[in-house]
N, C-alpha and C. Protein backbone atom coordinates (compact mmCIF):
# COMPACT_ATOMS: atom_id res chain seq x y z
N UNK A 1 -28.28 -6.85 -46.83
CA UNK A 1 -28.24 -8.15 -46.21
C UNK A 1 -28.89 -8.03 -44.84
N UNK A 2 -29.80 -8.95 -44.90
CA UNK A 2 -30.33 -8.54 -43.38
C UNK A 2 -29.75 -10.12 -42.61
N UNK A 3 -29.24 -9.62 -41.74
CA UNK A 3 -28.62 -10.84 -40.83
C UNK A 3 -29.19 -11.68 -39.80
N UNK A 4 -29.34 -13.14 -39.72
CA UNK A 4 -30.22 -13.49 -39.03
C UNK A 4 -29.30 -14.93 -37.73
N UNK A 5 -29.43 -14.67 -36.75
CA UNK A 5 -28.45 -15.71 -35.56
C UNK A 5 -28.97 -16.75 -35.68
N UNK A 6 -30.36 -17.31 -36.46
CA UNK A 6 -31.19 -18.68 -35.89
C UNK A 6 -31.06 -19.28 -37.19
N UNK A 7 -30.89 -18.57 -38.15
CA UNK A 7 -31.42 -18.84 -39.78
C UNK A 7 -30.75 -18.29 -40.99
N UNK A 8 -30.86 -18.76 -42.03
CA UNK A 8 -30.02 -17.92 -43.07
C UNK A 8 -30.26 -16.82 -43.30
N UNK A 9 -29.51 -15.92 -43.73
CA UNK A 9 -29.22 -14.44 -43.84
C UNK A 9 -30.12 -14.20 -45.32
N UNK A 10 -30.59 -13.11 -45.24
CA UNK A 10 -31.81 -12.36 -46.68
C UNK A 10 -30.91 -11.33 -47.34
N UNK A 11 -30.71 -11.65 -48.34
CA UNK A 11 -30.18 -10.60 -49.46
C UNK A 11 -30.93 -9.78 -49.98
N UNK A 12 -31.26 -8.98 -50.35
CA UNK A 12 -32.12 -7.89 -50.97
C UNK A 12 -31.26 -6.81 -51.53
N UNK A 13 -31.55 -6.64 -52.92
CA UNK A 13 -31.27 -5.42 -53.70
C UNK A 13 -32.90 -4.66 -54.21
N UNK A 14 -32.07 -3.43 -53.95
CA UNK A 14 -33.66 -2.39 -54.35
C UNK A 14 -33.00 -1.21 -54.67
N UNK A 15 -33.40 -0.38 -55.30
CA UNK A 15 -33.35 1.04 -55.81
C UNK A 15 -33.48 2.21 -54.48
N UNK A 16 -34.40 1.96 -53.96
CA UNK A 16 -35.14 2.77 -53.03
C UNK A 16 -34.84 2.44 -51.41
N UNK A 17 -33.53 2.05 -51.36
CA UNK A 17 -33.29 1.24 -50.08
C UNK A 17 -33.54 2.21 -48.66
N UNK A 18 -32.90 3.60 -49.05
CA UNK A 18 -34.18 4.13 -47.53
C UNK A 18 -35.41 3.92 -47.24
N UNK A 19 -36.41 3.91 -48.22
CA UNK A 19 -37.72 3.17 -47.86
C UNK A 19 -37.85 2.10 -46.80
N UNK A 20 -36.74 1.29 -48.03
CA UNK A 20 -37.13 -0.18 -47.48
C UNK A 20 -36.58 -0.28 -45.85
N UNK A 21 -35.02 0.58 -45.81
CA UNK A 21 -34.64 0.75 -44.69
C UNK A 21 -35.80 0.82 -43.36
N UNK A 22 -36.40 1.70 -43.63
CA UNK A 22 -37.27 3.14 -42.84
C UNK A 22 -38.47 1.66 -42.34
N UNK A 23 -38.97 0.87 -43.77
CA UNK A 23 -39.96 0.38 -43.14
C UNK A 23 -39.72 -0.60 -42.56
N UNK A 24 -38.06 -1.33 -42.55
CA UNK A 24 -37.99 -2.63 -41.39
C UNK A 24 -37.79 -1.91 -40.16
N UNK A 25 -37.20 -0.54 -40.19
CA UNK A 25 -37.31 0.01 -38.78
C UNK A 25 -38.81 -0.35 -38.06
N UNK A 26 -39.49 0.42 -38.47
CA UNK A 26 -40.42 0.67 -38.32
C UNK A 26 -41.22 -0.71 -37.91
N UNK A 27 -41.26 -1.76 -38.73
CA UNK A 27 -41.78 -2.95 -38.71
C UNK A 27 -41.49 -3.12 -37.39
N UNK A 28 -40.11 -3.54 -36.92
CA UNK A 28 -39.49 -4.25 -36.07
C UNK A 28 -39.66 -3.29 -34.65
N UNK A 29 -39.76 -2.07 -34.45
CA UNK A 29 -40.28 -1.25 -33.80
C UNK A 29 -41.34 -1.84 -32.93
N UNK A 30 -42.21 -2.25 -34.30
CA UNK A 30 -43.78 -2.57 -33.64
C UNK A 30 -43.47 -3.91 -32.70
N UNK A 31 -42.77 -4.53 -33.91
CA UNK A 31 -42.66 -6.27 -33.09
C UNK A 31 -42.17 -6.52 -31.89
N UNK A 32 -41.34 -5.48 -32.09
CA UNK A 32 -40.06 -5.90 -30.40
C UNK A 32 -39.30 -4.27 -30.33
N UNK A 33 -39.94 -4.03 -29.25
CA UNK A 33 -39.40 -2.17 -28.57
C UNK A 33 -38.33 -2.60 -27.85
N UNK A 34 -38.07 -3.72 -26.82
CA UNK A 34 -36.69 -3.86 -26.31
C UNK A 34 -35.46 -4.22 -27.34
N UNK A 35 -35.43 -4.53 -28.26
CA UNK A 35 -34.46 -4.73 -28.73
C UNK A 35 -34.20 -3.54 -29.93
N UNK A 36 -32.88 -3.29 -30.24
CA UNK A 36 -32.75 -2.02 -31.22
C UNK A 36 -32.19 -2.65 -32.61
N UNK A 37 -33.17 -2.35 -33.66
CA UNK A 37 -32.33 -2.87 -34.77
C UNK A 37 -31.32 -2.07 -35.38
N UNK A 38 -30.30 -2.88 -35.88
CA UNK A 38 -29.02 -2.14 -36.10
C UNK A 38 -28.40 -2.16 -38.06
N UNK A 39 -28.32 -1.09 -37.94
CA UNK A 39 -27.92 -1.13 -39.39
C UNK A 39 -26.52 -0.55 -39.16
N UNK A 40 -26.07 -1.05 -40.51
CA UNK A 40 -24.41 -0.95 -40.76
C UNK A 40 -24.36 -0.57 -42.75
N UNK A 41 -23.51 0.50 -42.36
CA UNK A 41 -22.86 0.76 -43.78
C UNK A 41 -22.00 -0.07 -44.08
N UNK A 42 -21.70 -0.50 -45.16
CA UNK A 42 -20.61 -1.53 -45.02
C UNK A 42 -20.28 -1.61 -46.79
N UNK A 43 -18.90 -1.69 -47.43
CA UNK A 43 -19.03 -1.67 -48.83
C UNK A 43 -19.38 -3.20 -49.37
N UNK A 44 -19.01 -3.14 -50.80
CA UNK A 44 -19.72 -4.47 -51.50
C UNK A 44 -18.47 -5.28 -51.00
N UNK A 45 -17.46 -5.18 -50.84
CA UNK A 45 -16.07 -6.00 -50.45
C UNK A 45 -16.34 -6.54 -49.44
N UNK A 46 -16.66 -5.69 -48.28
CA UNK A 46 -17.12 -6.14 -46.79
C UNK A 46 -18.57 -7.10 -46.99
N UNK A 47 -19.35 -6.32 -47.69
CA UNK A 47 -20.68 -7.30 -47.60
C UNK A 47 -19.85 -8.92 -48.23
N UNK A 48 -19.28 -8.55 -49.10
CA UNK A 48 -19.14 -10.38 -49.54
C UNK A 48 -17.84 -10.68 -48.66
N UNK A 49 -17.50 -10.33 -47.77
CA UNK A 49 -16.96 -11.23 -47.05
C UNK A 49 -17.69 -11.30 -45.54
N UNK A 50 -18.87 -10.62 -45.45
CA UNK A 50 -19.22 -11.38 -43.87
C UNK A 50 -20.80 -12.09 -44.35
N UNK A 51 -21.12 -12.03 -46.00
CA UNK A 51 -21.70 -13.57 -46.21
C UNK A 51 -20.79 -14.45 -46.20
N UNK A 52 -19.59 -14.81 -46.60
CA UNK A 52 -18.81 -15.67 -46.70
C UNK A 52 -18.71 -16.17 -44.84
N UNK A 53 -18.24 -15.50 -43.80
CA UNK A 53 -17.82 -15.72 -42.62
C UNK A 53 -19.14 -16.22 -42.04
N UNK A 54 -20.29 -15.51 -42.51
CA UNK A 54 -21.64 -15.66 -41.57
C UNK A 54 -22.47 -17.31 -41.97
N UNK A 55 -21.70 -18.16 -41.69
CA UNK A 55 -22.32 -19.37 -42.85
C UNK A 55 -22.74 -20.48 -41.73
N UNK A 56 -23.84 -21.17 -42.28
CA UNK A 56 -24.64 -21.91 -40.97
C UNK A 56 -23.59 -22.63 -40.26
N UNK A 57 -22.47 -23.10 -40.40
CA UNK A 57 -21.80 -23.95 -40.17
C UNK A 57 -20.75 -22.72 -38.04
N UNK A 58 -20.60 -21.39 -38.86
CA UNK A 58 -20.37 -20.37 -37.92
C UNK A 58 -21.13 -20.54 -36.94
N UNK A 59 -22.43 -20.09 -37.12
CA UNK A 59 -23.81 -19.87 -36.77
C UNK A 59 -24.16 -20.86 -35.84
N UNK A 60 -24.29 -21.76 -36.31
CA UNK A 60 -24.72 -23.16 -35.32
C UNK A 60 -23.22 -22.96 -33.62
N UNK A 61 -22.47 -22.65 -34.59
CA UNK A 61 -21.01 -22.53 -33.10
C UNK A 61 -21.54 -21.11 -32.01
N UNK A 62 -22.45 -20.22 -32.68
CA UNK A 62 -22.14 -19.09 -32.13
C UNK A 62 -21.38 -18.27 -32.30
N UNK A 63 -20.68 -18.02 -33.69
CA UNK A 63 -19.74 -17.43 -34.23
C UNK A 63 -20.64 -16.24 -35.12
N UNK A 64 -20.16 -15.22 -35.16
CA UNK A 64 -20.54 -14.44 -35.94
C UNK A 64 -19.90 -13.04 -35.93
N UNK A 65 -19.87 -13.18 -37.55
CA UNK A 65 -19.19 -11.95 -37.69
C UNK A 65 -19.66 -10.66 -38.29
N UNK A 66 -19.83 -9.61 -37.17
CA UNK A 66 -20.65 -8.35 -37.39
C UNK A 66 -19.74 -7.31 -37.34
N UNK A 67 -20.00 -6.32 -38.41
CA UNK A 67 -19.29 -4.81 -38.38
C UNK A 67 -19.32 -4.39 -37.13
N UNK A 68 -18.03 -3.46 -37.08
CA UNK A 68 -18.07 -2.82 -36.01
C UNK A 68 -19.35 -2.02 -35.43
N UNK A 69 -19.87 -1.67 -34.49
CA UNK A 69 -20.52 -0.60 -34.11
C UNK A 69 -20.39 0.70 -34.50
N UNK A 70 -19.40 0.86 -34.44
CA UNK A 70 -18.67 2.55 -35.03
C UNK A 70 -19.04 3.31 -36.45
């Protein structure tokens, strides 16, 4: 799930997800060096409940709910 503050959130399933990992690093690297993109392990339980919490209706308030840092 890639998470987005302005817009709806992108789901993506893939086989090869370090790739895909490696190349939004990388992408986003190029686009914007001040900011750090952040990935989170998180299980399938957790993923379907912070699509559920993360919903435009949150979003528009400024609400959002992100895994811990840790």
């Amino acid at each position: 799930m890639l998470f987005f503050e302005r817009s709806d959130d992108l789901q993506v399933s893939t086989k090869n997800r370090k790739d895909v990992l490696d190349m939004l690093k990388l992408r986003f690297n190029n686009l914007n060096r001040n900011i750090t993109l952040r990935v989170y392990s998180v299980s399938d339980k957790e993923l379907i409940m912070y699509i559920k919490n993360n919903n435009a209706k949150n979003k528009k308030s400024g609400i959002y709910d992100l895994p811990e840092d840790a």
